[in-house]
N, C-alpha and C. Protein backbone atom coordinates (compact mmCIF):
# COMPACT_ATOMS: atom_id res chain seq x y z
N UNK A 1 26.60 -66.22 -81.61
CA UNK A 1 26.24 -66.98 -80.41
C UNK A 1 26.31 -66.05 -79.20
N UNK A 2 25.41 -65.98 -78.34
CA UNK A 2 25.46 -65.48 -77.21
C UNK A 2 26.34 -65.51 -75.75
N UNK A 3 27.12 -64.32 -75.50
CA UNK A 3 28.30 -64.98 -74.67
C UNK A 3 27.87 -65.77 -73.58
N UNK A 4 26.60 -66.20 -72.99
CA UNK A 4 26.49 -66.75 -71.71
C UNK A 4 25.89 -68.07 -72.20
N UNK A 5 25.30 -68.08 -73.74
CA UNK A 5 25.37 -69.33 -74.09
C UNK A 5 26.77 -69.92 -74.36
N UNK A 6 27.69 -69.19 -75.03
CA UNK A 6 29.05 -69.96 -75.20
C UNK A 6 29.85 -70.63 -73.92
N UNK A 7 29.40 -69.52 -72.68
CA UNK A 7 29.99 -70.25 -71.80
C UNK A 7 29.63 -71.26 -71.41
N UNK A 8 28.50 -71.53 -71.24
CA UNK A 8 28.02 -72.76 -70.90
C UNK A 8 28.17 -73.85 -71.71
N UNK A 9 28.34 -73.66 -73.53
CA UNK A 9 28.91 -74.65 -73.82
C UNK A 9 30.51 -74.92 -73.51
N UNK A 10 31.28 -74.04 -73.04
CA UNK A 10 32.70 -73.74 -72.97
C UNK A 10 32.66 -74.80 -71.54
N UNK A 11 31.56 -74.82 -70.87
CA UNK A 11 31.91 -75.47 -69.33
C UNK A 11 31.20 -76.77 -69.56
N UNK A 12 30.62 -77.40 -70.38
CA UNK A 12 29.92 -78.17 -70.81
C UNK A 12 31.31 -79.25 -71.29
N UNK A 13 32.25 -78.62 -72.41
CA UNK A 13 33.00 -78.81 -73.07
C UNK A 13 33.97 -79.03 -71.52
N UNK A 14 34.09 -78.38 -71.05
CA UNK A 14 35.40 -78.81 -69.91
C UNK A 14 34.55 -80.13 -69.23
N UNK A 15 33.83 -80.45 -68.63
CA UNK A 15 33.22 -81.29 -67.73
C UNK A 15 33.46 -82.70 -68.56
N UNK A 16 33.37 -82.73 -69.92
CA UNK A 16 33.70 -83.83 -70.78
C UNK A 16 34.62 -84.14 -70.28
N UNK A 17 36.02 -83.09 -70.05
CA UNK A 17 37.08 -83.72 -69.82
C UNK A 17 38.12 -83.64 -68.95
N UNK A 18 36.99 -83.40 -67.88
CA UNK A 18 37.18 -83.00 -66.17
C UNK A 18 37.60 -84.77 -65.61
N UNK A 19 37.23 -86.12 -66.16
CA UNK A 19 37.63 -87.12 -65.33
C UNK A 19 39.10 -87.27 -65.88
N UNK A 20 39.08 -87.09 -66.96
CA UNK A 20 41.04 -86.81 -67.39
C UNK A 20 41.57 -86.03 -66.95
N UNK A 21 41.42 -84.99 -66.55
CA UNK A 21 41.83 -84.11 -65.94
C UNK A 21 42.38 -84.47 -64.39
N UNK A 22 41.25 -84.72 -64.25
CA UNK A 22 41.13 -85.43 -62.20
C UNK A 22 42.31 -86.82 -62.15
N UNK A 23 42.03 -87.59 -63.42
CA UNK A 23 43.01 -88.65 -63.23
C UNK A 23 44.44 -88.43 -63.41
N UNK A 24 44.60 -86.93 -64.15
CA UNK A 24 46.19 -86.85 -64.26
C UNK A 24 47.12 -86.01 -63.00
N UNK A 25 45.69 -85.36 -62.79
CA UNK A 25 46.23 -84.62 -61.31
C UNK A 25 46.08 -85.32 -60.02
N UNK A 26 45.56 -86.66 -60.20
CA UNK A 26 45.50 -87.43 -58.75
C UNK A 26 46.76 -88.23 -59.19
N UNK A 27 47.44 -88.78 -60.70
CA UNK A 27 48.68 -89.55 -60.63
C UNK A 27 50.03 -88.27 -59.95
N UNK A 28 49.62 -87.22 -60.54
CA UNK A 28 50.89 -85.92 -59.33
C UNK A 28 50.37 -85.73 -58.13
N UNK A 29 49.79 -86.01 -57.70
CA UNK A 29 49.44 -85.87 -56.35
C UNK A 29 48.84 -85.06 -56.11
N UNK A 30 47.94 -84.07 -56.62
CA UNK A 30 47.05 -83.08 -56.58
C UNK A 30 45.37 -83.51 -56.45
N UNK A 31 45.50 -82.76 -55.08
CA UNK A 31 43.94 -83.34 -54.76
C UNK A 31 42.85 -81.74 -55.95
N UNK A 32 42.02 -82.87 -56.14
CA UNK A 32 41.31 -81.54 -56.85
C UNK A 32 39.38 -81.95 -56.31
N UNK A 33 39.55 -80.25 -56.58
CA UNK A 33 37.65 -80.48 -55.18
C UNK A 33 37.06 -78.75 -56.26
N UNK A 34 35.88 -79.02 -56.33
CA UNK A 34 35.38 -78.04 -56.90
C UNK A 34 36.22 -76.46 -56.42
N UNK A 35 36.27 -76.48 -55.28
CA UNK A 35 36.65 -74.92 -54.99
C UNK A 35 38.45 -74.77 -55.55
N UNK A 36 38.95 -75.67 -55.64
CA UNK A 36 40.16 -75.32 -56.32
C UNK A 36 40.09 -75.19 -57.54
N UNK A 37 39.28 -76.05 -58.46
CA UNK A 37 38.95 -75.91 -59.83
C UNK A 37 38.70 -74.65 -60.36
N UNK A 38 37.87 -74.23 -59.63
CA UNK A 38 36.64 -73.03 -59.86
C UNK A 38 37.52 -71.68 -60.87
N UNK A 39 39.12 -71.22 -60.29
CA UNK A 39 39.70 -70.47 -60.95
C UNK A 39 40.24 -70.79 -62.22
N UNK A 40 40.94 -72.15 -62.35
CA UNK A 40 40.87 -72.64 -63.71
C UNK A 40 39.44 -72.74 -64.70
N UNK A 41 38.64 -73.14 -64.30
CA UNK A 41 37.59 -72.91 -65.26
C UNK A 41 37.31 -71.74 -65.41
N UNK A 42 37.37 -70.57 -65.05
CA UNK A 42 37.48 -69.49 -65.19
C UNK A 42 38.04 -68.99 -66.41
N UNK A 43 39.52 -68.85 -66.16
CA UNK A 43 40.67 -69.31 -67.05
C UNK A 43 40.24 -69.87 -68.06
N UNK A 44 39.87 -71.14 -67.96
CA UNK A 44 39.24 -71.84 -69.23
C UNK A 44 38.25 -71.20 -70.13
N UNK A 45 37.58 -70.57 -69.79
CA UNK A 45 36.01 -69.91 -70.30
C UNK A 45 37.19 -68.59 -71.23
N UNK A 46 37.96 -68.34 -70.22
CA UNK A 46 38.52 -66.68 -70.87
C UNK A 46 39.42 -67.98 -72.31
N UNK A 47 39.73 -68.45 -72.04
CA UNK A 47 40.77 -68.83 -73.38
C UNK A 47 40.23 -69.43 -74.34
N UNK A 48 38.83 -70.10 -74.23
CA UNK A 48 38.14 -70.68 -75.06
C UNK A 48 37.43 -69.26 -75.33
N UNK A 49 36.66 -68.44 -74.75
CA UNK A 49 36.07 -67.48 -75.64
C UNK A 49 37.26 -66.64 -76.60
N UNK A 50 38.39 -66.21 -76.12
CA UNK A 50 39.45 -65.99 -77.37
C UNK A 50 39.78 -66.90 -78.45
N UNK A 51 39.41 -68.03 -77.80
CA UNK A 51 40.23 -69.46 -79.55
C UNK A 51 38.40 -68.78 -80.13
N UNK A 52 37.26 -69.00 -79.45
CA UNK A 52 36.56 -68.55 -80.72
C UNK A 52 36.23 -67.54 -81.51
N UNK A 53 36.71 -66.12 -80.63
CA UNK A 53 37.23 -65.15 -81.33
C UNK A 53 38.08 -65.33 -82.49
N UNK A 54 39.08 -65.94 -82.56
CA UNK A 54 39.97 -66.05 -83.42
C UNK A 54 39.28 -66.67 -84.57
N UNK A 55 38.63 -67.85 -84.32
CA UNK A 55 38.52 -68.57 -85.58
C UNK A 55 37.75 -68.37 -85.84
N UNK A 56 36.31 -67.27 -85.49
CA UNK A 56 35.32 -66.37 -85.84
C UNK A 56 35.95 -65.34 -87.05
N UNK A 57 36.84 -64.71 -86.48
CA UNK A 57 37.93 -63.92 -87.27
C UNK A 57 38.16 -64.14 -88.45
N UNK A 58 39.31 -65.59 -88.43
CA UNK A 58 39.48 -66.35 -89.61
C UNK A 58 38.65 -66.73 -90.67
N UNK A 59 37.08 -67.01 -89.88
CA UNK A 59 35.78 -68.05 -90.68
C UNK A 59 35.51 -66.52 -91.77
N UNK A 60 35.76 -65.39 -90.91
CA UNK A 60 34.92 -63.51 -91.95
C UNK A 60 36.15 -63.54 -92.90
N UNK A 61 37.75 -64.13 -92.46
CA UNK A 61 38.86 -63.39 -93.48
C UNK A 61 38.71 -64.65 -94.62
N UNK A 62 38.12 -65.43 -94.51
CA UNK A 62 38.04 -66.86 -96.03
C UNK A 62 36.65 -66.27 -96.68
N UNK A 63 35.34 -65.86 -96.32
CA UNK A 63 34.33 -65.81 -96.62
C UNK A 63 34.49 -64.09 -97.27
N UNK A 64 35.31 -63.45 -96.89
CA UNK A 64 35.34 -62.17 -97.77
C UNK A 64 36.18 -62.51 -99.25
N UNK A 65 37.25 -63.19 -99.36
CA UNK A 65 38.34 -63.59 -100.04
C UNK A 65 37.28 -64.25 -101.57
């Protein structure tokens, strides 16, 4: 998969679950507005492209075996 396609499913995949997100940080009191987000999704993109590194990894170490 192409890394700028993954990201976009990687931000696709967050936006699903951006109103849970918004609702748990408005019960702590955290106002959230695109420009504060912006570094966590960031963040997000870097840790989701490593989980699929990994289990890319894993999918080559069962299929050689």
């Amino acid at each position: 998969m192409e890394n700028q396609e993954q990201t976009l499913q990687f931000m696709q995949i967050a936006m699903k679950y951006l109103p849970e997100a918004k609702e748990q940080l408005d019960q702590a009191g955290v106002e959230l507005s695109m420009e504060l987000i912006q570094p966590f999704m960031n963040l997000f993109t870097k840790v989701m492209q490593e989980a699929y590194e990994l289990g890319k990894a894993d999918a080559l170490k069962e299929t050689e075996r």
